[in-house]
Protein backbone atom coordinates (compact mmCIF):
# COMPACT_ATOMS: atom_id res chain seq x y z
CA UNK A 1 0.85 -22.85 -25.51
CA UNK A 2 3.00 -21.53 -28.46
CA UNK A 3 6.34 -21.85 -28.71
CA UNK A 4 6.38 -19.40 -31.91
CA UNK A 5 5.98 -16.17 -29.64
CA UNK A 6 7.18 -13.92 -32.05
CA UNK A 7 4.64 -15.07 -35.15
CA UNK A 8 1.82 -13.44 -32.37
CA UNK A 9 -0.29 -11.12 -34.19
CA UNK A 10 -2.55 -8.44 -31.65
CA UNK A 11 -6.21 -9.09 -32.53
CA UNK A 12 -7.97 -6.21 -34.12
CA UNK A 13 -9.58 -3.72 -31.49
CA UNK A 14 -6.81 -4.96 -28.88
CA UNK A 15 -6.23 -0.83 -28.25
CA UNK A 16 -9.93 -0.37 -27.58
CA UNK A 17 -10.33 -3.14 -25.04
CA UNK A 18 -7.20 -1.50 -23.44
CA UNK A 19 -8.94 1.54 -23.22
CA UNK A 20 -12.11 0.32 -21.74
CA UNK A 21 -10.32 -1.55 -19.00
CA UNK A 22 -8.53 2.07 -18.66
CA UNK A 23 -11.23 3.74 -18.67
CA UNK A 24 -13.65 1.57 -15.96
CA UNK A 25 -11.21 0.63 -13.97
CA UNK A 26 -9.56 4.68 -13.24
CA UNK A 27 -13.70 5.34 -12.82
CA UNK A 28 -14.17 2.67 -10.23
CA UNK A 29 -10.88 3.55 -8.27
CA UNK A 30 -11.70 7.05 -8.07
CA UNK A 31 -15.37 6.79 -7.13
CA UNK A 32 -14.33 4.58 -4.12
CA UNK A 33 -11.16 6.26 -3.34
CA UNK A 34 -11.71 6.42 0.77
CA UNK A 35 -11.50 9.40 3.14
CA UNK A 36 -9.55 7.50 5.81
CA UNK A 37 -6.20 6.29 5.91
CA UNK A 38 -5.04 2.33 6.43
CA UNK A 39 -3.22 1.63 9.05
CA UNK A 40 -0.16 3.90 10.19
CA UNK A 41 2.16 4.32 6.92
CA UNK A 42 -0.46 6.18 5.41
CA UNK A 43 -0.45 9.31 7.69
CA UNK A 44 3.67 9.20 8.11
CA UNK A 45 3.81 9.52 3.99
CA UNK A 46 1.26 12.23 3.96
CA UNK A 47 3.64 14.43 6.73
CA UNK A 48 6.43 13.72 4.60
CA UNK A 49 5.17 14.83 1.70
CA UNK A 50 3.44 18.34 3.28
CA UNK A 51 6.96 18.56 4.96
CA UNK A 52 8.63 18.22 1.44
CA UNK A 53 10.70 15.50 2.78
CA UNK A 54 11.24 12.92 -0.87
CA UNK A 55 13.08 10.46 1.07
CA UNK A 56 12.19 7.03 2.48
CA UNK A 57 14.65 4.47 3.84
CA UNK A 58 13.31 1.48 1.85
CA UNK A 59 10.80 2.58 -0.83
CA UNK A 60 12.90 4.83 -3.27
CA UNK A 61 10.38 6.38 -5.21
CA UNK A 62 7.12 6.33 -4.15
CA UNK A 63 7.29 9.50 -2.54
CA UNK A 64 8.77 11.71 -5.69
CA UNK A 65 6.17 10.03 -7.95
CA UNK A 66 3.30 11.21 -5.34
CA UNK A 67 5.28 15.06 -5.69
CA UNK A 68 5.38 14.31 -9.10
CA UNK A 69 1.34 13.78 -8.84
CA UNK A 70 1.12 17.33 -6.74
CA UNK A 71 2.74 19.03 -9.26
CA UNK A 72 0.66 18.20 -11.99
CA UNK A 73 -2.84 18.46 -10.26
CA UNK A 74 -2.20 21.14 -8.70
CA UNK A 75 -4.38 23.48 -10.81
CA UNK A 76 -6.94 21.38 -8.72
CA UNK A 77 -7.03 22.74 -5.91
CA UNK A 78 -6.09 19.30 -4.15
CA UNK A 79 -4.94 18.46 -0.76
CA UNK A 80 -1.85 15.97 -0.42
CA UNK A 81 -3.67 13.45 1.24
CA UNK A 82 -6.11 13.28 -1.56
CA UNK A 83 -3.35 13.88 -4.62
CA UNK A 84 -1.73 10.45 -2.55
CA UNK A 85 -5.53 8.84 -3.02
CA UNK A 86 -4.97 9.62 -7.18
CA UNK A 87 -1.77 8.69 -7.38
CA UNK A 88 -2.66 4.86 -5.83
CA UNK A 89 -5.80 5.44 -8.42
CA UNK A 90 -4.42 6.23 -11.48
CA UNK A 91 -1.54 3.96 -10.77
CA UNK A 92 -3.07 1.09 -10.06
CA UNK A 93 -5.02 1.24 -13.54
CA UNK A 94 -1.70 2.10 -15.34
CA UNK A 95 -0.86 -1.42 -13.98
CA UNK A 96 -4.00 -3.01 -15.27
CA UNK A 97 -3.19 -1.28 -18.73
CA UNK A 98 -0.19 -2.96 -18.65
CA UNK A 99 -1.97 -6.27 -17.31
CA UNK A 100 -4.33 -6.34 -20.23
CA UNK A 101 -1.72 -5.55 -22.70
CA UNK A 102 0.79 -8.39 -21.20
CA UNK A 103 -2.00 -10.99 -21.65
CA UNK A 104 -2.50 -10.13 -25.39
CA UNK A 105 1.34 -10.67 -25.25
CA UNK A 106 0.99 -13.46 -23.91
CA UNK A 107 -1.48 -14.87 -26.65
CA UNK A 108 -4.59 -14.97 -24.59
CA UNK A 109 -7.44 -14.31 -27.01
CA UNK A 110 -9.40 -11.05 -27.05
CA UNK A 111 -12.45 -11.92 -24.97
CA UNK A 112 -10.03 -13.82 -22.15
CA UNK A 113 -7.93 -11.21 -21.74
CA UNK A 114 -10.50 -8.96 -21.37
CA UNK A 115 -11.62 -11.60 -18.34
CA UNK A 116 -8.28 -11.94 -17.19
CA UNK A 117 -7.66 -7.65 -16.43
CA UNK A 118 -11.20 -8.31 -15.50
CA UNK A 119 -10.44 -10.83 -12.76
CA UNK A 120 -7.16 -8.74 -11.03
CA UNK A 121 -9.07 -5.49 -11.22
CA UNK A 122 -11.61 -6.12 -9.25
CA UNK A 123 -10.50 -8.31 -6.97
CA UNK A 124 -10.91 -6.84 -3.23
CA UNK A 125 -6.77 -6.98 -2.36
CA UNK A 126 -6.00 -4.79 -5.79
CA UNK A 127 -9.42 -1.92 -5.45
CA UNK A 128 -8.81 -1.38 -1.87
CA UNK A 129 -5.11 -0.48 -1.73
CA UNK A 130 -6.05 1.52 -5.50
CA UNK A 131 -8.17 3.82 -2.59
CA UNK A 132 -6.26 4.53 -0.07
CA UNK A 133 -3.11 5.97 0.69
CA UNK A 134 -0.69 3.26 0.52
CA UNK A 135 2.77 2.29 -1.73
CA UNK A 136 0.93 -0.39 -2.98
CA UNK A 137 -1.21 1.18 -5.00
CA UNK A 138 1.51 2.93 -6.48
CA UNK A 139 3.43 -0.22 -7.27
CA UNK A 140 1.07 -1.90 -9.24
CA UNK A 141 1.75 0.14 -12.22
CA UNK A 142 5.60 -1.08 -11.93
CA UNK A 143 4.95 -4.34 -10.91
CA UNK A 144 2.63 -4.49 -14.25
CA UNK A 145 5.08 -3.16 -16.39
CA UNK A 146 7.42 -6.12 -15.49
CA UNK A 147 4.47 -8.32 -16.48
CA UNK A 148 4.23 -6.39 -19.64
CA UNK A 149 8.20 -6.76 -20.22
CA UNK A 150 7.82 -10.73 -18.92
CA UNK A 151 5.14 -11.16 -21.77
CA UNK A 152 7.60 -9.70 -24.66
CA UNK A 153 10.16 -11.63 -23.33
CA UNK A 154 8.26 -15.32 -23.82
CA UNK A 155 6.79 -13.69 -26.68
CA UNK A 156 10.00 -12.86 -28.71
CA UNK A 157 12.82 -13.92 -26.52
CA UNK A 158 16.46 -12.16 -26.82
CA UNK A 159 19.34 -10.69 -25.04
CA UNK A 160 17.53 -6.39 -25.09
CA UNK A 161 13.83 -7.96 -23.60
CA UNK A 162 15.58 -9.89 -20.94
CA UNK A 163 17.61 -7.00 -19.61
CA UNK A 164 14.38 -4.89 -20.23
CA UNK A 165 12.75 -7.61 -17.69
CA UNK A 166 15.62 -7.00 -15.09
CA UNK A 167 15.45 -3.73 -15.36
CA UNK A 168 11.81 -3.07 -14.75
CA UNK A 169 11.58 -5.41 -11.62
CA UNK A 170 14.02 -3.78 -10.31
CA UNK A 171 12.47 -0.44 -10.87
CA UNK A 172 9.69 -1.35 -9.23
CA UNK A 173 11.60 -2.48 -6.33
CA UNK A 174 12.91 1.01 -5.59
CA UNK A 175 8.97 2.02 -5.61
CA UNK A 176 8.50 -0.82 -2.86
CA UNK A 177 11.27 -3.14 -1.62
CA UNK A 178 8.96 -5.90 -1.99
CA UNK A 179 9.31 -5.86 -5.44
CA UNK A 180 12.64 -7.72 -4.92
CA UNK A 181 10.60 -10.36 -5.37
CA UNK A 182 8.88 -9.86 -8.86
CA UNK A 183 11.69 -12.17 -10.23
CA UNK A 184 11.03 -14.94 -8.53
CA UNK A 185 7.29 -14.68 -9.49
CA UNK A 186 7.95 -14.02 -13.31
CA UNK A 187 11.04 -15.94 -14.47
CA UNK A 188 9.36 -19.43 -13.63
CA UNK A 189 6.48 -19.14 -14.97
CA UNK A 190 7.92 -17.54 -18.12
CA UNK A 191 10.06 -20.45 -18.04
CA UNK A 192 6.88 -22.99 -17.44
CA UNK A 193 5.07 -21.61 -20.10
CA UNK A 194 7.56 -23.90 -23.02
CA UNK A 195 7.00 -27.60 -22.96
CA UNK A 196 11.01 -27.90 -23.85
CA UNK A 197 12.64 -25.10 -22.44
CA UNK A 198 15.89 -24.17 -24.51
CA UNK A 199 19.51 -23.78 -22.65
CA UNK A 200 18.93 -20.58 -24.42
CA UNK A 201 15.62 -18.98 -22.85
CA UNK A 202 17.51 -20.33 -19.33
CA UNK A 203 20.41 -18.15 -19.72
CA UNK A 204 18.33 -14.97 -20.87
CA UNK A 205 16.14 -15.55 -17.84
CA UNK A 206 18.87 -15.68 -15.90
CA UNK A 207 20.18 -12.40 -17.68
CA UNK A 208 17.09 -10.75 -16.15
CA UNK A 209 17.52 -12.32 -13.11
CA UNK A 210 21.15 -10.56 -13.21
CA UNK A 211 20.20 -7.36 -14.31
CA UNK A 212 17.87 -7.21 -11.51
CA UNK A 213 20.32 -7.97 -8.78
CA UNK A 214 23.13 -5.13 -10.82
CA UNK A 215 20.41 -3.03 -10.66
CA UNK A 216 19.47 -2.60 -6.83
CA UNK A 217 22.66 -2.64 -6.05
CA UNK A 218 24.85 -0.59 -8.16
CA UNK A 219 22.30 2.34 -8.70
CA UNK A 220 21.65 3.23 -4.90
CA UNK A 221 25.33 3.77 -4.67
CA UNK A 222 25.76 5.64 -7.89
CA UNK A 223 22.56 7.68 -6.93
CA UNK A 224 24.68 8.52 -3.07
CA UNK A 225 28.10 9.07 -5.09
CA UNK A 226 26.06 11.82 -7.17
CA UNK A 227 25.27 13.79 -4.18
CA UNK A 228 21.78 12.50 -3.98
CA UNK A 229 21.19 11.63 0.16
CA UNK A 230 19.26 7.88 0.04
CA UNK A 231 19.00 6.76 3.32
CA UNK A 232 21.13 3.08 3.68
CA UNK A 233 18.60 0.08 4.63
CA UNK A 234 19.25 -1.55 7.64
CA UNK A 235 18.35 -4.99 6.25
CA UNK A 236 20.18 -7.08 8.56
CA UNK A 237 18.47 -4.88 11.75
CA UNK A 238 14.90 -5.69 9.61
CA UNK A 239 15.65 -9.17 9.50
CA UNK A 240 16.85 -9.17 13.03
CA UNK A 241 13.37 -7.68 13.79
CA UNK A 242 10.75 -9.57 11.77
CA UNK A 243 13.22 -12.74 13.01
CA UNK A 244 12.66 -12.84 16.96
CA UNK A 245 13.66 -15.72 18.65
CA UNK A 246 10.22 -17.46 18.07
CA UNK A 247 9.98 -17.57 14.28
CA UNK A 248 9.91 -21.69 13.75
CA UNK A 249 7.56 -21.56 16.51
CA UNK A 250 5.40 -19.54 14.62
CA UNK A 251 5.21 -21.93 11.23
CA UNK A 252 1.67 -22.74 12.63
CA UNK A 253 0.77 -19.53 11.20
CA UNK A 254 1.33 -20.10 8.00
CA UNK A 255 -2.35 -21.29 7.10
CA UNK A 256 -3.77 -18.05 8.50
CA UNK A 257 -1.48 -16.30 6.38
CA UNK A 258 -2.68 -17.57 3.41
CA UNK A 259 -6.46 -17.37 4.13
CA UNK A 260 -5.60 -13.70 5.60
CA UNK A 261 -2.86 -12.67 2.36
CA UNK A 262 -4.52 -14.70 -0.60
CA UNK A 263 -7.59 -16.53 -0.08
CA UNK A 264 -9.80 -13.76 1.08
CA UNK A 265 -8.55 -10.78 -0.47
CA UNK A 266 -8.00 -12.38 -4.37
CA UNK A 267 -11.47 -13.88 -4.33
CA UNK A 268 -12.76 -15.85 -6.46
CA UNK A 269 -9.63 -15.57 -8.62
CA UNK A 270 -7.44 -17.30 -5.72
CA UNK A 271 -9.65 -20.18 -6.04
CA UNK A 272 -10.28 -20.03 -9.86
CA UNK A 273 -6.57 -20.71 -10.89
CA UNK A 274 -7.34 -25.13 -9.68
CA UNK A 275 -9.28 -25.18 -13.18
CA UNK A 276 -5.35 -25.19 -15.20
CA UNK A 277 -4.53 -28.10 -12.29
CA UNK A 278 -4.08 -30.41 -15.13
CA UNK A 279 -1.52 -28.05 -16.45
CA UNK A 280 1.34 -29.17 -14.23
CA UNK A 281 3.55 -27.41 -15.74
CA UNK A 282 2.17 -24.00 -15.67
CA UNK A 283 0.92 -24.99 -12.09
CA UNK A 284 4.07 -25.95 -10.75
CA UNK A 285 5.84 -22.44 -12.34
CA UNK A 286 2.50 -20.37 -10.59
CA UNK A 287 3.09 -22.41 -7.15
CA UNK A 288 6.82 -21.38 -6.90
CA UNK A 289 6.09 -17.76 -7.46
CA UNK A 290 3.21 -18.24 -4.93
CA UNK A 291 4.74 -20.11 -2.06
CA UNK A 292 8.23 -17.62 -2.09
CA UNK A 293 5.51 -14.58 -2.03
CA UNK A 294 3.28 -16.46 0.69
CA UNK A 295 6.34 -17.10 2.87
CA UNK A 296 7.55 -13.73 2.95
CA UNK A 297 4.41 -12.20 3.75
CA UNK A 298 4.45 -14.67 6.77
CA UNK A 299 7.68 -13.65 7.70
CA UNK A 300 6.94 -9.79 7.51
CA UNK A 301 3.40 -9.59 8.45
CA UNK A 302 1.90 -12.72 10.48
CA UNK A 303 0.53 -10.59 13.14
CA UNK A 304 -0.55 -8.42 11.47
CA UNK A 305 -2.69 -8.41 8.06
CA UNK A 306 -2.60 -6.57 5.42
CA UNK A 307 -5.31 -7.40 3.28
CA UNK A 308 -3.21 -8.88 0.45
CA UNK A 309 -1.18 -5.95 0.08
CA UNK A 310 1.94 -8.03 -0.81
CA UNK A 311 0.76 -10.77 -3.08
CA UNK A 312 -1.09 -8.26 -5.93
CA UNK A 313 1.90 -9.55 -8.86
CA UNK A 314 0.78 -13.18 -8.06
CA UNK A 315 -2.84 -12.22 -9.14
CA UNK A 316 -1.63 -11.55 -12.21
CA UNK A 317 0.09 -15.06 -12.99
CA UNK A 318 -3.68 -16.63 -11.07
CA UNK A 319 -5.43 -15.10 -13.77
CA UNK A 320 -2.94 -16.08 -16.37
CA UNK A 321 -3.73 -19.85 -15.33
CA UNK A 322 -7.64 -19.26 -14.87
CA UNK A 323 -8.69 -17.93 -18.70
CA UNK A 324 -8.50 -20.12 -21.99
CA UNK A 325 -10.76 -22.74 -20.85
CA UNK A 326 -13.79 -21.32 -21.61
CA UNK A 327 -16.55 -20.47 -19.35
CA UNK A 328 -16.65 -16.91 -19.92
CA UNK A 329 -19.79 -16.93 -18.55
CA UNK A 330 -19.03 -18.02 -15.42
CA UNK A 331 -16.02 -16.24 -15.26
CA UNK A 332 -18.12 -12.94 -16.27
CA UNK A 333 -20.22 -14.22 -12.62
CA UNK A 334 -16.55 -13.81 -10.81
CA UNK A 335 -16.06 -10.68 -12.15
CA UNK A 336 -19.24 -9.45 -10.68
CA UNK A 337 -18.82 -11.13 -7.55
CA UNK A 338 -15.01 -9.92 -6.74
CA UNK A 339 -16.48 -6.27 -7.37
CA UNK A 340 -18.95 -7.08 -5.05
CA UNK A 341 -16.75 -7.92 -2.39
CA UNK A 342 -14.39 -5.00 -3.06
CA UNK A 343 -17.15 -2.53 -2.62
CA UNK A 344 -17.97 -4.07 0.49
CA UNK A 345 -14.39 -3.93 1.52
CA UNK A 346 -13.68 -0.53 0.87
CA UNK A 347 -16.88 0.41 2.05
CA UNK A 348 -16.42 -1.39 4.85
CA UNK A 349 -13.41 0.35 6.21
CA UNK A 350 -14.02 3.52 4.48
CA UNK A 351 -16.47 5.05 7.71
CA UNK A 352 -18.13 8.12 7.66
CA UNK A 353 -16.90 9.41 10.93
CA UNK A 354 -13.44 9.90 9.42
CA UNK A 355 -13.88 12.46 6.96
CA UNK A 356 -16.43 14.44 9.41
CA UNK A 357 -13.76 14.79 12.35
CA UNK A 358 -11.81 17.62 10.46
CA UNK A 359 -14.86 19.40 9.83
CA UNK A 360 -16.66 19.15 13.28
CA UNK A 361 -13.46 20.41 14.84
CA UNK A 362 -13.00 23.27 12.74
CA UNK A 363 -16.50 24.08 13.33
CA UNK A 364 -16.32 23.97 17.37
CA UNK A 365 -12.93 25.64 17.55
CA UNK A 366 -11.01 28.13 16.09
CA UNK A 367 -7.69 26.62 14.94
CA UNK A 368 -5.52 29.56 14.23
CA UNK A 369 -6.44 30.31 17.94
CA UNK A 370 -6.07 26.71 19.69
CA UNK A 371 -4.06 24.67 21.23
CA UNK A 372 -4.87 20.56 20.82
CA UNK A 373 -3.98 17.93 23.33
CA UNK A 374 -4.26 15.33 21.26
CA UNK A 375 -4.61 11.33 21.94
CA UNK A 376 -5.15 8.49 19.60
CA UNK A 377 -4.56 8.49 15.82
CA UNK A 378 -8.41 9.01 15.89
CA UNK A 379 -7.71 12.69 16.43
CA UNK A 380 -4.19 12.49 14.19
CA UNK A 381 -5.20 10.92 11.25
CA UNK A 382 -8.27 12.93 9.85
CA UNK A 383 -6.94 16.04 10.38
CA UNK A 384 -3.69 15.30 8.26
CA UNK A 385 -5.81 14.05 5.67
CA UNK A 386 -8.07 16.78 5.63
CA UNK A 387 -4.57 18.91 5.48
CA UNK A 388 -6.09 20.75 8.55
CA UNK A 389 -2.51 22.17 10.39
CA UNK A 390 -3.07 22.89 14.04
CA UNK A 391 -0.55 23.27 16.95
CA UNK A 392 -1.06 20.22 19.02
CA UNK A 393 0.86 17.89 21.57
CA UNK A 394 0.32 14.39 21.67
CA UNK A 395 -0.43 13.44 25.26
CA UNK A 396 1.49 9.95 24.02
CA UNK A 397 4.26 12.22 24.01
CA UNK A 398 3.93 12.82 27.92
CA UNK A 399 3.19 9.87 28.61
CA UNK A 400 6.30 8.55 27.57
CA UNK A 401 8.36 11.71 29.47
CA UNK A 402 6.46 10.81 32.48
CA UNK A 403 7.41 6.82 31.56
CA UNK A 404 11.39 7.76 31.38
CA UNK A 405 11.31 10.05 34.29
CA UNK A 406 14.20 9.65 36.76
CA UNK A 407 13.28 10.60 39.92
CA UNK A 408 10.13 13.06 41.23
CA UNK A 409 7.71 12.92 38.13
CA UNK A 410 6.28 16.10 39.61
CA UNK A 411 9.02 18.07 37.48
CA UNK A 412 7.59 17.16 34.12
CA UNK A 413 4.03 17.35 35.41
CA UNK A 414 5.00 21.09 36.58
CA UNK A 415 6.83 21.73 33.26
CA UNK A 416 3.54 20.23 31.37
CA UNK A 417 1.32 22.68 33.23
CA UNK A 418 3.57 25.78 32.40
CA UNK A 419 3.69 25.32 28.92
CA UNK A 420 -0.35 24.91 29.00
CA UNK A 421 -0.53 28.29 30.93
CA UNK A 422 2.29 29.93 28.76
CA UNK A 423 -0.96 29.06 25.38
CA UNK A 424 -3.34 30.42 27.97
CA UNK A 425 -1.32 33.69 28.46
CA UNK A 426 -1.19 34.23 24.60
CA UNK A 427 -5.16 34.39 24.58
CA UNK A 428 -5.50 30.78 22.92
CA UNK A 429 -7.40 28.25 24.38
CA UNK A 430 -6.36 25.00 25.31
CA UNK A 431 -8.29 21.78 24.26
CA UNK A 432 -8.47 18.20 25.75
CA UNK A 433 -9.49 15.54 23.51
CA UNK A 434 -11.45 12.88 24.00
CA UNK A 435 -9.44 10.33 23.13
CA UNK A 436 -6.66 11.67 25.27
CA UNK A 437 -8.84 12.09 28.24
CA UNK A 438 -10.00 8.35 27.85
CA UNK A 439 -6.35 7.10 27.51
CA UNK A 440 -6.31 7.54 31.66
CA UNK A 441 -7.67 3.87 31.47
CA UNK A 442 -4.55 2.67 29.53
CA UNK A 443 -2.01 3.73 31.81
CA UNK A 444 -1.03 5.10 34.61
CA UNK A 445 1.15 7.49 33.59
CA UNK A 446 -1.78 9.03 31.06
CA UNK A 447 -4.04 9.15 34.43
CA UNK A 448 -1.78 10.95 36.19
CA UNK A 449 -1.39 13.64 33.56
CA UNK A 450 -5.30 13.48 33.30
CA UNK A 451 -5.45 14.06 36.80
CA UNK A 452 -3.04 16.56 37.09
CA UNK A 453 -5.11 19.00 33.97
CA UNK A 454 -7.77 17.91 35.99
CA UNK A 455 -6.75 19.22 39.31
CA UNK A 456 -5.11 22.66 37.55
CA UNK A 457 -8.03 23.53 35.09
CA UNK A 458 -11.48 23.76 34.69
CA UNK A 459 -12.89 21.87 32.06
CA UNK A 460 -16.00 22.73 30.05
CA UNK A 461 -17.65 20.25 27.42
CA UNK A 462 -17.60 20.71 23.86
CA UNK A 463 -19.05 19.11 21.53
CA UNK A 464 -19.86 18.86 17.84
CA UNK A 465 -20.92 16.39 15.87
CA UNK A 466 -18.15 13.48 16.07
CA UNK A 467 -15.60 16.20 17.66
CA UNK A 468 -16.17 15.67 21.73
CA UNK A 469 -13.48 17.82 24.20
CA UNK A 470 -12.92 19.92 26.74
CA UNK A 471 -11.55 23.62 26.74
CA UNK A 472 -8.88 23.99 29.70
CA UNK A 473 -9.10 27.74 32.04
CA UNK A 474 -7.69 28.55 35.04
């Protein structure tokens, strides 16, 4: 640990190792990047963007940078769902650029920082979110970039890198709100990293930490006073929300949360970091950054995982602590072993079935002459990310009509059948979905519906390959 930062010298061929790391990492991302989306953001950003709406209430950016993505590819030939699939990509290894680069910054030698962008890059939480549709990927490049600035700060401190720092965390808090939180993950360990820490490198972290706060507020409102529409975040009604009146109650959580956010999806560099324990210094600096990030993933997500989608900047600072001890070797083992659990990840989620649903329908049906009754995001989701457009009704959407129906249901029911007879008399035909027929066991407003189509049509079974419904006729 050097306290004469700005006497660091890059080693010779620093560029080149950037490069490869570029270069292998961009490769791996895009040769895993998955067919299916994650959970239920990924389809909602998709529908934005093929709806050219730029705008999200909480995460700034991400969607003009994914635009920004369309525009350039699109020579290509690509579809938005797979332009969204680059974008986490090439972002995420723009972050690992930056990575590398911070820990020659830092003064890690050559060979460990080689290990260290080694270590994040392939470690399960950072590949899968670089191949899916998701902000996350997308905010890795920031939230490396504020690594990168962090590094030139403790390597040279003044007054221009500190506001640099500020500004770039909060940059990549208007890519993802969570990135409010890069600050408290940098500053102390920037601050751990001197063995006498001068009233002077106190006050310029706490000149980032200012700039930072300046930043997310003031430039929202000069970005609404300049015509341009941001939605206002209801941050009290999220709080309000995540809060419930059971959230003490739910501490006991808080061990699941960190096997679920940290242990499982950093592996092996969450566990490698114990080797600087006798570094309590450094320790104590990584543990505050850890335990603020691990709390508020608790309080946002504890029922439901996300597969260390929140705590990818603390990976960073973990493999900060892990190389410089030697052991390449064995570290070289980790790096082989986090890729192998990252393949298995993505490969694990990544099913066939959900890139051949698109295709299996277009081949049963003609969908410039259909009409869909759709039920699950099983039908949904492939088709937006195949950027198939079909004219569809989600029988969800009926269901909850029926559900808020005052008085004789029959009304809606009657209205329901109309509409269906009004695609008939155009000379489309009308589909039933699997999934929507089956969601008559869920509830009994979906079996009535069911048994109403049922009652009015004929049905008659079609199927092909993983695309099973039935075609409606009077």
């Amino acid at each position: 640990m050097r306290d004469d930062g700005s006497k660091r010298h890059l080693p010779d061929g620093a560029w080149r190792d950037t490069l490869l790391v570029t270069g292998i990492s961009l490769g791996l991302y895009l040769l895993l990047g998955q067919d299916r989306f994650y959970k239920e953001d990924g389809p909602l950003l998709v529908l934005r963007l093929q709806r050219g709406e730029l705008l999200h209430y909480a995460h700034f950016l991400y969607l003009p940078i994914v635009r920004a993505f369309e525009l350039v590819l699109a020579p290509l030939g690509l579809g938005t769902y797979r332009v969204a699939v680059v974008a986490s990509a090439v972002c995420t290894t723009l972050g690992l650029m930056a990575t590398h680069r911070a820990m020659l910054r830092f003064g890690i030698e050559r060979r460990d920082a080689l290990l260290a962008a080694a270590l994040v890059g392939t470690s399960p939480g950072i590949v899968f979110f670089a191949t899916v549709v998701e902000i996350h990927g997308v905010f890795f490049a920031f939230c490396g970039l504020a690594w990168y600035c962090a590094a030139r700060l403790d390597q040279a401190p003044g007054a221009g890198r500190a506001c640099l720092l500020g500004g770039s965390t909060a940059l990549a808090a208007f890519v993802h709100a969570f990135g409010n939180l890069l600050p408290a993950c940098v500053l102390p360990l920037i601050f751990a990293r001197r063995k006498h820490a001068s009233l002077g490198l106190i006050r310029l972290l706490a000149v980032a930490g200012v700039v930072h706060l300046a930043a997310i507020v003031t430039l929202p409102m000069l970005a609404r006073a300049s015509g341009i529409p941001l939605p206002a975040s209801n941050w009290l009604g999220q709080i309000r929300l995540y809060t419930g009146d059971t959230l003490l109650s739910e501490l006991a959580l808080l061990p699941s949360v960190v096997w679920a956010e940290w242990l499982v999806p950093f592996l092996p560099l969450s566990l490698l970091w114990i080797a600087s324990i006798n570094r309590a210094r450094l320790v104590c600096g990584f543990l505050v950054g850890l335990g603020l990030y691990v709390l508020a993933t608790w309080f946002l997500v504890r029922h439901a995982p996300e597969q260390g989608a929140y705590l990818a900047p603390i990976a960073v600072s973990a493999a900060l602590l892990t190389v410089g001890h030697g052991y390449r070797r064995t570290l070289l083992a980790c790096v082989v072993l986090g890729l192998a659990l990252s393949v298995t990840s993505v490969r694990r989620h990544d099913t066939p079935t959900a890139g051949h649903y698109a295709a299996d329908l277009q081949a049963a049906t003609e969908i410039d002459k259909s009409f869909y009754i759709l039920g699950t995001k099983q039908d949904l989701n492939p088709l937006i990310a195949a950027d198939v457009s079909i004219e569809f009704i989600g029988i969800s959407e009926l269901v909850s009509l029926l559900a808020d129906a005052n008085g004789d249901p029959r009304a809606i029911l009657a209205a329901v059948g109309a509409q269906i007879d009004g695609v008939l008399a155009q000379g489309k035909r009308v589909y039933l979905t699997e999934s929507a027929r089956n969601l008559r066991h869920v509830s009994e407003q979906a079996n009535a519906i069911v048994a109403f189509l049922e009652a009015r049509y004929q049905f008659q079974e079609i199927r092909h390959g993983v695309f099973h419904a039935w075609r409606l006729s009077r």
